[in-house]
N, C-alpha and C. Protein backbone atom coordinates (compact mmCIF):
# COMPACT_ATOMS: atom_id res chain seq x y z
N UNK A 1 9.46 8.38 -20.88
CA UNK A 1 9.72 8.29 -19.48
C UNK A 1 9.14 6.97 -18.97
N UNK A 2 10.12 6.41 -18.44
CA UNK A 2 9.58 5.34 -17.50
C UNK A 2 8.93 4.86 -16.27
N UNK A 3 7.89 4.16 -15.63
CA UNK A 3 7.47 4.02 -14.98
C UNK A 3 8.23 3.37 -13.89
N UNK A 4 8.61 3.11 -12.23
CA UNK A 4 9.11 2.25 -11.64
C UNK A 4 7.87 0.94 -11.59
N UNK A 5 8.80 0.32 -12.12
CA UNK A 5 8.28 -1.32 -12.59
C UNK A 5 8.00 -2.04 -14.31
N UNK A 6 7.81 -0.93 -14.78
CA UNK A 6 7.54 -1.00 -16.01
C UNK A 6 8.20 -1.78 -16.84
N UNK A 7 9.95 -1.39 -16.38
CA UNK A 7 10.77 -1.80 -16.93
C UNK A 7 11.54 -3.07 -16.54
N UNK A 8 10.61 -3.84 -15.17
CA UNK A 8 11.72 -4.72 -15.15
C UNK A 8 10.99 -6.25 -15.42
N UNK A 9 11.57 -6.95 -15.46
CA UNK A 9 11.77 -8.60 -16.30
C UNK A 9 10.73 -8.93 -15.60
N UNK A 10 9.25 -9.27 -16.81
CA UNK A 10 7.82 -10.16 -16.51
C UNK A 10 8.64 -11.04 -15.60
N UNK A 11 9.94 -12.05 -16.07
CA UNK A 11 10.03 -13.03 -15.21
C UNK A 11 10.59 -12.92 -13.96
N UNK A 12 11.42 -11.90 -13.44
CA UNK A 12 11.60 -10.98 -12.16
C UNK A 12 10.20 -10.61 -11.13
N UNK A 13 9.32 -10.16 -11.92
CA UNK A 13 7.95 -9.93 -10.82
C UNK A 13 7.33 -10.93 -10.75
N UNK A 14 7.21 -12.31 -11.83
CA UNK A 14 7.06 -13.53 -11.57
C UNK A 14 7.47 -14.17 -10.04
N UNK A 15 8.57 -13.89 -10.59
CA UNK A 15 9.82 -14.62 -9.28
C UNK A 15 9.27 -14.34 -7.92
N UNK A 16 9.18 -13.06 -7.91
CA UNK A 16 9.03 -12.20 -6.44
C UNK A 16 7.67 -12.39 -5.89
N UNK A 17 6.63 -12.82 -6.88
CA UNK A 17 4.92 -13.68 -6.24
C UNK A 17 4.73 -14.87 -6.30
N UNK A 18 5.92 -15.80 -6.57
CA UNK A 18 5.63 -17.10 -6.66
C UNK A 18 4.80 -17.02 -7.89
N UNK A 19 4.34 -16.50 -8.85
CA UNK A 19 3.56 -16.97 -9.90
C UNK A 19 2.27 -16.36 -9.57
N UNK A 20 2.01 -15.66 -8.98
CA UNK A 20 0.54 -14.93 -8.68
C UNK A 20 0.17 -13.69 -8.70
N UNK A 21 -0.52 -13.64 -9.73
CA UNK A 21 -0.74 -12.06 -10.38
C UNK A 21 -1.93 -11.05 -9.67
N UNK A 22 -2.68 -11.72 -7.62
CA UNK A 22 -3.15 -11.06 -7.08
C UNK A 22 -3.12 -11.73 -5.81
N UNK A 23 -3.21 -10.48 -4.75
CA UNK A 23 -3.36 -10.97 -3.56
C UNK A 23 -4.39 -11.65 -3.46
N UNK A 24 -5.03 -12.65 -1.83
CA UNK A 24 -6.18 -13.02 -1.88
C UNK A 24 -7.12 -12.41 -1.65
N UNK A 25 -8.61 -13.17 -2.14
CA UNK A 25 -9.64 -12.63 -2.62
C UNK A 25 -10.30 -11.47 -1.23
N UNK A 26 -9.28 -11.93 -0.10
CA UNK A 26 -9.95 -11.03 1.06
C UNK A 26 -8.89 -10.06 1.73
N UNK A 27 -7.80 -9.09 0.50
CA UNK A 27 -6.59 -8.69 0.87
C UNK A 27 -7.54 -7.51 0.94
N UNK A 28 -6.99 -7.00 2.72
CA UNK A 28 -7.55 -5.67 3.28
C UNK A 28 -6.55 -4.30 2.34
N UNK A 29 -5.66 -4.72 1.10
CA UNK A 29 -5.04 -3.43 0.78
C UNK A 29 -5.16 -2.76 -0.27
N UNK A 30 -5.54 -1.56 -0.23
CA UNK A 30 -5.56 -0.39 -1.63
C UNK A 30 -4.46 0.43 -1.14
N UNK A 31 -4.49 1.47 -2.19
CA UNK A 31 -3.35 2.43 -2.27
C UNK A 31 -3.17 3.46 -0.64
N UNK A 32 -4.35 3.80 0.03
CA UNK A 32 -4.15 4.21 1.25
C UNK A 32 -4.35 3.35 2.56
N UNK A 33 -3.77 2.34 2.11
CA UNK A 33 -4.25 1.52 3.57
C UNK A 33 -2.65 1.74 4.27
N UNK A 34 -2.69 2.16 5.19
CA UNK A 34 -1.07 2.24 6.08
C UNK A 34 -1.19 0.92 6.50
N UNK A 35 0.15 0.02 6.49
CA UNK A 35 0.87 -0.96 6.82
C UNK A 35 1.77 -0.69 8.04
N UNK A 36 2.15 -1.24 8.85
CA UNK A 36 2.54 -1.33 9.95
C UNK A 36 3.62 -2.58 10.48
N UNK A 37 4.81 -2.89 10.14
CA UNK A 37 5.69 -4.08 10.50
C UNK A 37 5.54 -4.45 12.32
N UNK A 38 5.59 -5.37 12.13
CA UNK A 38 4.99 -6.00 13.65
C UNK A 38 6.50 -6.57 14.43
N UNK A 39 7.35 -7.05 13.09
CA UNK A 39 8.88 -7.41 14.03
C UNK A 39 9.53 -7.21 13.19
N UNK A 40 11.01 -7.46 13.16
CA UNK A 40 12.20 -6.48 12.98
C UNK A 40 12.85 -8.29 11.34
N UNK A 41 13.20 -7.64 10.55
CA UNK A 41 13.09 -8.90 9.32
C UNK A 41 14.87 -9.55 9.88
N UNK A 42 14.21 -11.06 9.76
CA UNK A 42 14.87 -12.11 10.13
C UNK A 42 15.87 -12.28 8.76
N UNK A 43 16.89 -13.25 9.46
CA UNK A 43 17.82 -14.05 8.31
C UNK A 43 17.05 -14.84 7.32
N UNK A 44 17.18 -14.97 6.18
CA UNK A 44 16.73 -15.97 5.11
C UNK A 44 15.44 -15.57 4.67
N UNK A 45 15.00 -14.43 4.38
CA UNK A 45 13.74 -13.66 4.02
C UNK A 45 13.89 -13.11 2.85
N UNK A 46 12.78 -12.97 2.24
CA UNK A 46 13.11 -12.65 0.77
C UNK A 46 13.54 -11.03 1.12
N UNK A 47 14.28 -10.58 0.55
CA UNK A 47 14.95 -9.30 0.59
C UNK A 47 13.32 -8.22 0.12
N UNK A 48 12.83 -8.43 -0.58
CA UNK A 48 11.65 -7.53 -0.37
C UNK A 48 10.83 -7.19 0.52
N UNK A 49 10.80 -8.72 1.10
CA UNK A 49 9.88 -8.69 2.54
C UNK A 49 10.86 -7.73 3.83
N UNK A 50 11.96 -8.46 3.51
CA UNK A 50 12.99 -7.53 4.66
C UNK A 50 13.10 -5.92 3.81
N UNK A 51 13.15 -5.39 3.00
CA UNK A 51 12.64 -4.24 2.82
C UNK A 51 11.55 -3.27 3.42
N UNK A 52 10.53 -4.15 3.09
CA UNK A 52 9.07 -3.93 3.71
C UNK A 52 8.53 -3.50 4.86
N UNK A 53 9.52 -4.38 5.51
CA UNK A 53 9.79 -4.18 7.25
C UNK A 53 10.08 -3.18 7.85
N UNK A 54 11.49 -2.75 7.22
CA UNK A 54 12.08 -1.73 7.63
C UNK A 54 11.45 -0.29 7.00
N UNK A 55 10.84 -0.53 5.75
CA UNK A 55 10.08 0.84 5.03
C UNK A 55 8.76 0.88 6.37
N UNK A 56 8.31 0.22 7.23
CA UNK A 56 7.29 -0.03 7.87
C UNK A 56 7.46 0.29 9.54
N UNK A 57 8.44 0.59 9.46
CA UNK A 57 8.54 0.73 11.13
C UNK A 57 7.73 1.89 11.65
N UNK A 58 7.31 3.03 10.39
CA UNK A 58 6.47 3.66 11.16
C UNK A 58 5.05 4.01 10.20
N UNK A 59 4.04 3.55 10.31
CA UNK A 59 2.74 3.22 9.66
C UNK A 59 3.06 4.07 8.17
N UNK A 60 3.01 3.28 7.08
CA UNK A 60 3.20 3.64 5.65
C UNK A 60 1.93 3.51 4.88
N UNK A 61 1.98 4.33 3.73
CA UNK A 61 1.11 4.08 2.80
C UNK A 61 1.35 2.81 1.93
N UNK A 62 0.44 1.99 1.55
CA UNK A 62 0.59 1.18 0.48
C UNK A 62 1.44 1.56 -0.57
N UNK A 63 0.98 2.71 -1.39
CA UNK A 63 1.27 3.43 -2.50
C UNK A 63 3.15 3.61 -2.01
N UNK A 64 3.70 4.11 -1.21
CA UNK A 64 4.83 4.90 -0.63
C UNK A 64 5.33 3.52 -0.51
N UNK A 65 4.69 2.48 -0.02
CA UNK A 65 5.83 0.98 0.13
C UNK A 65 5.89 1.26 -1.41
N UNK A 66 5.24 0.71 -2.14
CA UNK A 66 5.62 0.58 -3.71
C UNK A 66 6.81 1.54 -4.08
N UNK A 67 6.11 2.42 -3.74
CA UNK A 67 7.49 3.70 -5.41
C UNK A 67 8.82 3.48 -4.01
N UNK A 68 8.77 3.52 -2.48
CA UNK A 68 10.24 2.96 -2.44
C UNK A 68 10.75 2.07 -2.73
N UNK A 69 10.24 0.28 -3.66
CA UNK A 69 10.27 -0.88 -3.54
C UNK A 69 11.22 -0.51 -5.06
N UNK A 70 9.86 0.12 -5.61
CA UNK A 70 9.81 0.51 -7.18
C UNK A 70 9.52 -0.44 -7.65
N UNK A 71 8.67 -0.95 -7.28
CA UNK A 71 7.78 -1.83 -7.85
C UNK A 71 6.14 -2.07 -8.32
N UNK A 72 5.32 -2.26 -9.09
CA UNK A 72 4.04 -1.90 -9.07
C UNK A 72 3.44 -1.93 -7.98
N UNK A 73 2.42 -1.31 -7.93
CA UNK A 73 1.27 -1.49 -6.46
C UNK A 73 0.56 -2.91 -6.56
N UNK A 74 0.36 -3.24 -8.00
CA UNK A 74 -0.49 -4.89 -8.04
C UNK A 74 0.91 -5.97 -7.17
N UNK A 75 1.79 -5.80 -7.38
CA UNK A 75 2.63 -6.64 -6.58
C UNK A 75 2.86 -6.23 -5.30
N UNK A 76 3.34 -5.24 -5.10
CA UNK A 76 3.64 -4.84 -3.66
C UNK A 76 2.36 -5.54 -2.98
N UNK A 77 1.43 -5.15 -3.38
CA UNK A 77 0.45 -5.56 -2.72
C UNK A 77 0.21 -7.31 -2.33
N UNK A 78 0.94 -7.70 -3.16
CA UNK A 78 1.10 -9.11 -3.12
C UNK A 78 2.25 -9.66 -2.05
N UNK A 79 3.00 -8.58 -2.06
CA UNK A 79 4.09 -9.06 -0.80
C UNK A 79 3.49 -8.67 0.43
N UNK A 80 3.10 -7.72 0.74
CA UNK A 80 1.75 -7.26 1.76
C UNK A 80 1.27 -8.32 2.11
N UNK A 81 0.88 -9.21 1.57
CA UNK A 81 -0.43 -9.85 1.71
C UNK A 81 0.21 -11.33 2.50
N UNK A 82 1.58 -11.49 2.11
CA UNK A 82 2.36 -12.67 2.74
C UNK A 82 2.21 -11.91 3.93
N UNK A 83 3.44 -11.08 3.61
CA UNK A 83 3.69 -10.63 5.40
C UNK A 83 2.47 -10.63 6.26
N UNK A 84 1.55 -10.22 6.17
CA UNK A 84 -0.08 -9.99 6.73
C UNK A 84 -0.37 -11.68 7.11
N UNK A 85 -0.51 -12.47 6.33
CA UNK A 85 -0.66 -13.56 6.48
C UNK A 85 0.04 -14.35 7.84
N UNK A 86 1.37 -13.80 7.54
CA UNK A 86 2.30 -14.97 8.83
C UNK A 86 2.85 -13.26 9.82
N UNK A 87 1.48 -12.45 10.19
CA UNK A 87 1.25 -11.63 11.14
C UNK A 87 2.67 -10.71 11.22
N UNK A 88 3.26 -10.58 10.28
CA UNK A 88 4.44 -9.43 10.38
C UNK A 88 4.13 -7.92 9.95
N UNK A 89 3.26 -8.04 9.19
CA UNK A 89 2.64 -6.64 9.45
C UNK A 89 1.00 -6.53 9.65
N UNK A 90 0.65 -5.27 10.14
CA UNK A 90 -0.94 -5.15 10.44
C UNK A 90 -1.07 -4.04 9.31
N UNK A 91 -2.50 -4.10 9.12
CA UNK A 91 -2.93 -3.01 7.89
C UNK A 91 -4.31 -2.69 8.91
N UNK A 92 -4.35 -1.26 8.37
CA UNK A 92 -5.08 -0.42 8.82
C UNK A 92 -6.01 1.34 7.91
N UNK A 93 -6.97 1.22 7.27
CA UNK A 93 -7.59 2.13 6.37
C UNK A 93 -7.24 3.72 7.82
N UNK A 94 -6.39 4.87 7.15
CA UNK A 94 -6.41 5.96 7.49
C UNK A 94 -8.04 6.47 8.55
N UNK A 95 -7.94 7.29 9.04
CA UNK A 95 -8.65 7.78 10.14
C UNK A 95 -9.12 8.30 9.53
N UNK A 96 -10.68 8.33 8.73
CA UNK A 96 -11.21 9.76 7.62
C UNK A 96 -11.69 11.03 8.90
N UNK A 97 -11.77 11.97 8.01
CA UNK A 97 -12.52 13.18 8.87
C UNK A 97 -14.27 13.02 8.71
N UNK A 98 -14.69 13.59 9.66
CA UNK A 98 -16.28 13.62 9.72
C UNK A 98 -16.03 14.96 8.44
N UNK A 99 -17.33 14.13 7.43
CA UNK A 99 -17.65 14.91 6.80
C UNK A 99 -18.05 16.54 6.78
N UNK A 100 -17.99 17.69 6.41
CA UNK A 100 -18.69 18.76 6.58
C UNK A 100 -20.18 18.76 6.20
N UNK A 101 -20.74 19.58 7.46
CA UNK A 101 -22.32 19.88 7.61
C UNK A 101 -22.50 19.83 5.95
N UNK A 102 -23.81 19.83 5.62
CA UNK A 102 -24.22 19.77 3.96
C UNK A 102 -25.09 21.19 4.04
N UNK A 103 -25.64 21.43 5.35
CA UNK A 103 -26.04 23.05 5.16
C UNK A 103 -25.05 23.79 5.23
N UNK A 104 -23.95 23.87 5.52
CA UNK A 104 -22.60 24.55 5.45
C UNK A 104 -21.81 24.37 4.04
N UNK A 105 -22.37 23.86 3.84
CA UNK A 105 -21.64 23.22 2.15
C UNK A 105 -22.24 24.20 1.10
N UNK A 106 -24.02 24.22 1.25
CA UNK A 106 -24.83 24.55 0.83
C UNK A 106 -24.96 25.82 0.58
N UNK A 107 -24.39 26.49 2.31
CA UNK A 107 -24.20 28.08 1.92
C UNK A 107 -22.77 28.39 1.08
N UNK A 108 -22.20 27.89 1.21
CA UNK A 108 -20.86 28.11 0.68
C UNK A 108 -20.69 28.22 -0.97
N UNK A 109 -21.33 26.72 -1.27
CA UNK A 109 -22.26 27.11 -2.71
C UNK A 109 -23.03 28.22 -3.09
N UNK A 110 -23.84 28.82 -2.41
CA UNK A 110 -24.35 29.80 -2.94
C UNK A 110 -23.76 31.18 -2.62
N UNK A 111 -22.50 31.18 -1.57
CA UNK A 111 -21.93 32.33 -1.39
C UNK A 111 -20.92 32.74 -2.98
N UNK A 112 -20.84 31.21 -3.47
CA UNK A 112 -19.69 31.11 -4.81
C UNK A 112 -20.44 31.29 -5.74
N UNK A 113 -21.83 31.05 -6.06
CA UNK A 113 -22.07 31.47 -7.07
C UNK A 113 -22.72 33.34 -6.97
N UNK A 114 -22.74 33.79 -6.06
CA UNK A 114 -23.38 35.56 -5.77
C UNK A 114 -22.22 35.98 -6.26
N UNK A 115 -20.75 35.40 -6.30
CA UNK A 115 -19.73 36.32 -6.45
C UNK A 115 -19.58 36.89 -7.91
């Protein structure tokens, strides 16, 4: 079974980063950072980036741009990192939850082990 990306031409994912096998050293993106398109993709754009856009109109996962791109996450992330650059999309780390109490944790643990 194949992976999406696995299979397609070193010199194809070449193509699509200009030759660069990582975003820069200060790229705000991992697999849950939601992306966000800021304007609507223009004429003469690389067709990935105009992909991107439109996968983006309503706050996406990193991971979810990729497998619709079908392309690795080390690249996607690299097209991310243009668009971000010349302000077409914003990135943003998910809203975590406040942790649970640790004395609530604590009883819960010991309610699981009495059973």
């Amino acid at each position: 079974m194949s992976r999406p990306g696995r299979d397609d031409a070193p010199d194809r994912l070449y193509t699509l980063t200009g030759g660069r096998s990582r975003p820069g050293p200060d790229s705000p993106f991992d697999l849950v950072t939601l992306v966000v398109a800021e304007c609507e993709p223009s004429a003469g754009m690389q067709s990935e980036h105009a992909t991107i856009l439109r996968i983006t109109q309503a706050p996406t996962a990193v991971v979810e741009v990729a497998a619709e791109l079908g392309l690795p996450v080390s690249i996607t992330k690299i097209l991310l990192s243009d668009l971000l650059a010349t302000g077409r999309v914003s990135a943003r780390h998910p809203r975590g939850s406040a942790l649970p109490d640790p004395d609530l944790l604590e009883q819960v643990l010991v309610g699981l082990r009495n059973i």
